[in-house]
C-alpha atoms as a PDB file:
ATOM      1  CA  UNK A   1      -2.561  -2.228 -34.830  1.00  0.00           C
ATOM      2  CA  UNK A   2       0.432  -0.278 -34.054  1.00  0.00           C
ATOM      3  CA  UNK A   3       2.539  -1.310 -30.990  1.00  0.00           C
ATOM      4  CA  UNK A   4       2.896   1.009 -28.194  1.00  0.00           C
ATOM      5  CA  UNK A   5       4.658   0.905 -24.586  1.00  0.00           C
ATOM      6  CA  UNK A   6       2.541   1.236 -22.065  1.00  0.00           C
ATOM      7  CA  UNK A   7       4.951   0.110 -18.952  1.00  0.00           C
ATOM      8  CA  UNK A   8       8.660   0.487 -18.706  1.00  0.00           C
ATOM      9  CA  UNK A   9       9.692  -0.879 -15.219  1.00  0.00           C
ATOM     10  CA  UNK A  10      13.069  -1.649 -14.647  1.00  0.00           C
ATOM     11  CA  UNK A  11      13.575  -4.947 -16.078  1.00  0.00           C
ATOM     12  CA  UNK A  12       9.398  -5.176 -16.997  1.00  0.00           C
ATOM     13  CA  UNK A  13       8.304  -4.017 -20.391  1.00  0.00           C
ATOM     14  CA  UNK A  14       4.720  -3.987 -21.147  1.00  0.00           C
ATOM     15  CA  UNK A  15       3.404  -3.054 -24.504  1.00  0.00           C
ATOM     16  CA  UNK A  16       0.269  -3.614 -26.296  1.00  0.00           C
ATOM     17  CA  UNK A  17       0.712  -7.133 -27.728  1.00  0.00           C
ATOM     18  CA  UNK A  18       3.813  -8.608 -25.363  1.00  0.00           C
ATOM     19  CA  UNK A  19       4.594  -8.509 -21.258  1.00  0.00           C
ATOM     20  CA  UNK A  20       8.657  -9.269 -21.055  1.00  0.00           C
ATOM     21  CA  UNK A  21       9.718  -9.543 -17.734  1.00  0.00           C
ATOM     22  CA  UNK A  22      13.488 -10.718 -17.088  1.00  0.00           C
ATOM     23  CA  UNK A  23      14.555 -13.087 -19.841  1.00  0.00           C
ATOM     24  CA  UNK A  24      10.929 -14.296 -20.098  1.00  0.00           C
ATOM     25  CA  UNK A  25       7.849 -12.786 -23.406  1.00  0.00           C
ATOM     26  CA  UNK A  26       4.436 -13.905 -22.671  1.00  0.00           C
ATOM     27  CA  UNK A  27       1.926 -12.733 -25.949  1.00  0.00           C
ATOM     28  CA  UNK A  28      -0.982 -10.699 -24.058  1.00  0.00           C
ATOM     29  CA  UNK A  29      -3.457 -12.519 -26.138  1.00  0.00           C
ATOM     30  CA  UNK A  30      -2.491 -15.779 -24.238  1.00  0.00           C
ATOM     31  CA  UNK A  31      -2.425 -13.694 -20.674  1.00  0.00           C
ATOM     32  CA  UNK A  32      -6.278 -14.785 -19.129  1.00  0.00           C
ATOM     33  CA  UNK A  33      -5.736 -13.732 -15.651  1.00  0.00           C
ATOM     34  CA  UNK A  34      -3.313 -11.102 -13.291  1.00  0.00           C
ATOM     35  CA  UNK A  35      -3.847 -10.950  -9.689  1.00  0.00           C
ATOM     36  CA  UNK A  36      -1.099  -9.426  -7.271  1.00  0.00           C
ATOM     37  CA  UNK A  37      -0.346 -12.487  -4.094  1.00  0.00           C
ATOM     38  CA  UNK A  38       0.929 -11.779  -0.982  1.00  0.00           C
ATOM     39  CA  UNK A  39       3.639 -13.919   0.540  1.00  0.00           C
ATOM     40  CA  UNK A  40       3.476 -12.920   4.333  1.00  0.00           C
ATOM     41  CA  UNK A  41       6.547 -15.098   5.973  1.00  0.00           C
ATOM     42  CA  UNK A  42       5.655 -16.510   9.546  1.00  0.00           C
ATOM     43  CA  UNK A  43       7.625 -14.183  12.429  1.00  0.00           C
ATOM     44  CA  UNK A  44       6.684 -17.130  15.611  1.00  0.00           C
ATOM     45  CA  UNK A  45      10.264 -17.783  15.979  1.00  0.00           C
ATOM     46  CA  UNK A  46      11.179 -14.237  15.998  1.00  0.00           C
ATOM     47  CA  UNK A  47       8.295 -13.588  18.550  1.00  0.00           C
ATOM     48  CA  UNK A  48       9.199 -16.624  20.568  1.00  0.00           C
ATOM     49  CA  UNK A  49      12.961 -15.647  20.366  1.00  0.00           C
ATOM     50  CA  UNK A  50      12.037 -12.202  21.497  1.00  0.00           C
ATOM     51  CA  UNK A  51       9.809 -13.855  24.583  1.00  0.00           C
ATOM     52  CA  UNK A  52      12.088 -16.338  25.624  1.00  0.00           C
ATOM     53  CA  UNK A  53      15.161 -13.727  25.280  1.00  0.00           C
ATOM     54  CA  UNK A  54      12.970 -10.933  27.912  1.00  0.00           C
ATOM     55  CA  UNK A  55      12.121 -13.425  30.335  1.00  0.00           C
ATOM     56  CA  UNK A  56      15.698 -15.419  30.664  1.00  0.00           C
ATOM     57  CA  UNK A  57      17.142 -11.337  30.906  1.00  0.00           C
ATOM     58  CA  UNK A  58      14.038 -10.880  33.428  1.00  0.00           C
ATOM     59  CA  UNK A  59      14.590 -13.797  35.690  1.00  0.00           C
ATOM     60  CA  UNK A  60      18.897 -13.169  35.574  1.00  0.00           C
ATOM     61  CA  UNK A  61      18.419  -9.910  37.402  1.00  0.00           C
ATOM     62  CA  UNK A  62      15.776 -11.002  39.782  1.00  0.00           C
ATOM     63  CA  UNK A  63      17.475 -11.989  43.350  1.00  0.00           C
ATOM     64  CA  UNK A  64      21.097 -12.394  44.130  1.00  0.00           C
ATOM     65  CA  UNK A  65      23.548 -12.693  40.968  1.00  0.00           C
ATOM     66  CA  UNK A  66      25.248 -15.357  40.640  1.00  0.00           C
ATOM     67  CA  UNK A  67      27.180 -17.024  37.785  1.00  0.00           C
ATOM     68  CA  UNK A  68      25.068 -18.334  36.604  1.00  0.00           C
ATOM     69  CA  UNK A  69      22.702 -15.291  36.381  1.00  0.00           C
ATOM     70  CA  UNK A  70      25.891 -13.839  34.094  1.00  0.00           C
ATOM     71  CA  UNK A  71      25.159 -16.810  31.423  1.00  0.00           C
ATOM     72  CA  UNK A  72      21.200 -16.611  31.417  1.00  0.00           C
ATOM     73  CA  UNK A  73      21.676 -13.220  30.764  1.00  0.00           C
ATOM     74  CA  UNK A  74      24.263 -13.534  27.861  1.00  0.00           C
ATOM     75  CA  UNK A  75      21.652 -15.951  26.311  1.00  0.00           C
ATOM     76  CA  UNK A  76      18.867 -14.166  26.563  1.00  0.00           C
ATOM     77  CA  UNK A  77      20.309 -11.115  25.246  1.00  0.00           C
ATOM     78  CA  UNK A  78      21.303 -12.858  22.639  1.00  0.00           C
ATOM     79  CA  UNK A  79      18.318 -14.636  21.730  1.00  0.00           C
ATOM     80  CA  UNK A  80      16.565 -11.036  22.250  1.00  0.00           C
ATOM     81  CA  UNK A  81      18.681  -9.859  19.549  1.00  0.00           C
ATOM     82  CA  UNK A  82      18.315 -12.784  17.629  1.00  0.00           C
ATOM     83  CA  UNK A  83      14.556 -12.456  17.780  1.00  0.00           C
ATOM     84  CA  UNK A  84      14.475  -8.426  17.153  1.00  0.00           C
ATOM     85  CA  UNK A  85      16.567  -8.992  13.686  1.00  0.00           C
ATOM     86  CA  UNK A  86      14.502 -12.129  12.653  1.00  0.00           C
ATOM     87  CA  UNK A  87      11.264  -9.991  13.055  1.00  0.00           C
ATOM     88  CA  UNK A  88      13.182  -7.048  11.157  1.00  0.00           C
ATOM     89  CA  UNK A  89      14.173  -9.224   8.301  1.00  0.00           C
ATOM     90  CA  UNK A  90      10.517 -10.689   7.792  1.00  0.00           C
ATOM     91  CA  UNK A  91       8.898  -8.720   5.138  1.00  0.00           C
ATOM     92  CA  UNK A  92       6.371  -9.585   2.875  1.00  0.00           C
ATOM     93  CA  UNK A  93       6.966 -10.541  -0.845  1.00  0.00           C
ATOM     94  CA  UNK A  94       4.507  -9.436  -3.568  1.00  0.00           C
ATOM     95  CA  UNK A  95       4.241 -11.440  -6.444  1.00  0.00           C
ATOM     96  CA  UNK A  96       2.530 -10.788  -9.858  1.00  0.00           C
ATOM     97  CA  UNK A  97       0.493 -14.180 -10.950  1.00  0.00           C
ATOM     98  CA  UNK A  98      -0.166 -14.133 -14.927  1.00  0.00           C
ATOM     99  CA  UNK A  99      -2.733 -17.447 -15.982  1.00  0.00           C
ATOM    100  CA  UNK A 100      -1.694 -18.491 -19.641  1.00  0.00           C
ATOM    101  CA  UNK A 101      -2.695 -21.576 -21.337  1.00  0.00           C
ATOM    102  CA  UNK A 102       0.562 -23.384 -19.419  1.00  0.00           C
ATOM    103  CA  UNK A 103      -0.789 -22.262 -16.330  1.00  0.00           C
ATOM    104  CA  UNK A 104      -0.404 -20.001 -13.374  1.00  0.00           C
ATOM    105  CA  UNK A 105       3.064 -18.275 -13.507  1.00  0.00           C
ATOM    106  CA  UNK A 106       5.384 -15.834 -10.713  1.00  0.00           C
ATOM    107  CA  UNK A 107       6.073 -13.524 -13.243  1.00  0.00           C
ATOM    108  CA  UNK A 108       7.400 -10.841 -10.919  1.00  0.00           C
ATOM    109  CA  UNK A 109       8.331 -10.549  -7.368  1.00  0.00           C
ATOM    110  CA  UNK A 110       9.233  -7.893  -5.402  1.00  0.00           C
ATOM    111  CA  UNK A 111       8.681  -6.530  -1.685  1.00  0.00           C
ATOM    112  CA  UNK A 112       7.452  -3.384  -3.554  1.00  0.00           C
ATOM    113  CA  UNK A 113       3.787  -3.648  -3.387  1.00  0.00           C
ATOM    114  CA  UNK A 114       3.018  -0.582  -5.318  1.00  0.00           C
ATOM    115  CA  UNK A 115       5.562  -1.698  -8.437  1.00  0.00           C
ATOM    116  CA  UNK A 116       3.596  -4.959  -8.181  1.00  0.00           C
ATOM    117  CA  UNK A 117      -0.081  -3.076  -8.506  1.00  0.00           C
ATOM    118  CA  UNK A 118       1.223  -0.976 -11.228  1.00  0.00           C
ATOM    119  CA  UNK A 119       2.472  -3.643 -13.292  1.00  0.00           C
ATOM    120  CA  UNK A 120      -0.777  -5.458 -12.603  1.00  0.00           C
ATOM    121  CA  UNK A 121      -3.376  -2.622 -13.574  1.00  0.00           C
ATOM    122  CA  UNK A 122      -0.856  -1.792 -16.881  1.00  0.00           C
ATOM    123  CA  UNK A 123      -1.258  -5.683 -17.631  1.00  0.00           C
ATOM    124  CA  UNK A 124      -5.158  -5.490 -17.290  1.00  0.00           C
ATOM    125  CA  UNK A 125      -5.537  -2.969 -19.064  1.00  0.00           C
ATOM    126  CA  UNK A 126      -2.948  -3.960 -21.828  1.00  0.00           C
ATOM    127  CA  UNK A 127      -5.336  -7.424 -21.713  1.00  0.00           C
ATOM    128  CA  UNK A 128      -8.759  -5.309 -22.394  1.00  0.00           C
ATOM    129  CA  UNK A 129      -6.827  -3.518 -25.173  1.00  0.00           C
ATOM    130  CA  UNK A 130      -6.309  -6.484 -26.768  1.00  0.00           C
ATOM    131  CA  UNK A 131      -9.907  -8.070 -26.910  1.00  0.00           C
END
């Protein structure tokens, strides 16, 4: 059988009879499974943040300012901010799962879901190829 390429991907190479991602070769006739995983981080403290942040700005300029209204509105800004760039930073990291005879492995990850999918459906169909 002759060796072809069917996925060049950056640093992924995916031909008929190997899957080298990084510094890492798995043998596709040892691959069993490929699923695509989601790793969706939790954004509570950037919505509390954001909460706490609105109403400590909210309640500063209610009624008759005061020093104190100065420094409950410095901290809730801040903690509005705080909030707005933890939500911002939150994305959601795509990993693609091989199962060989050592295991499960991560053997890519990338917030690019689409790379992630094509890598998987090359690798499935590299797999059937090779049965």
């Amino acid at each position: 059988m002759v060796e072809q390429t069917l996925l060049q991907d950056g640093d992924v190479l995916l031909t008929t009879s190997i899957f080298r991602v990084g510094g890492r070769s798995y043998p596709i006739r040892n691959i069993s499974m490929v699923e695509v995983t989601a790793d969706r981080p939790s954004r509570a403290g950037g919505i509390i943040a954001v909460f706490v942040g609105l109403l400590s700005v909210g309640i500063a300029f209610t009624g008759e300012w005061t020093p104190q209204s100065g420094t409950l509105a410095t901290i809730g800004g801040v903690l509005l901010v705080a909030g707005a760039i933890s939500l911002a930073l939150a994305r959601t990291t795509y990993a693609v799962v091989i199962a060989t005879s050592g295991g499960q492995v991560q053997a890519l990850r990338s917030r690019d879901f689409a790379r992630c999918h094509r890598v998987s459906t090359a690798l499935t169909q590299a797999i059937a190829q090779a049965r």
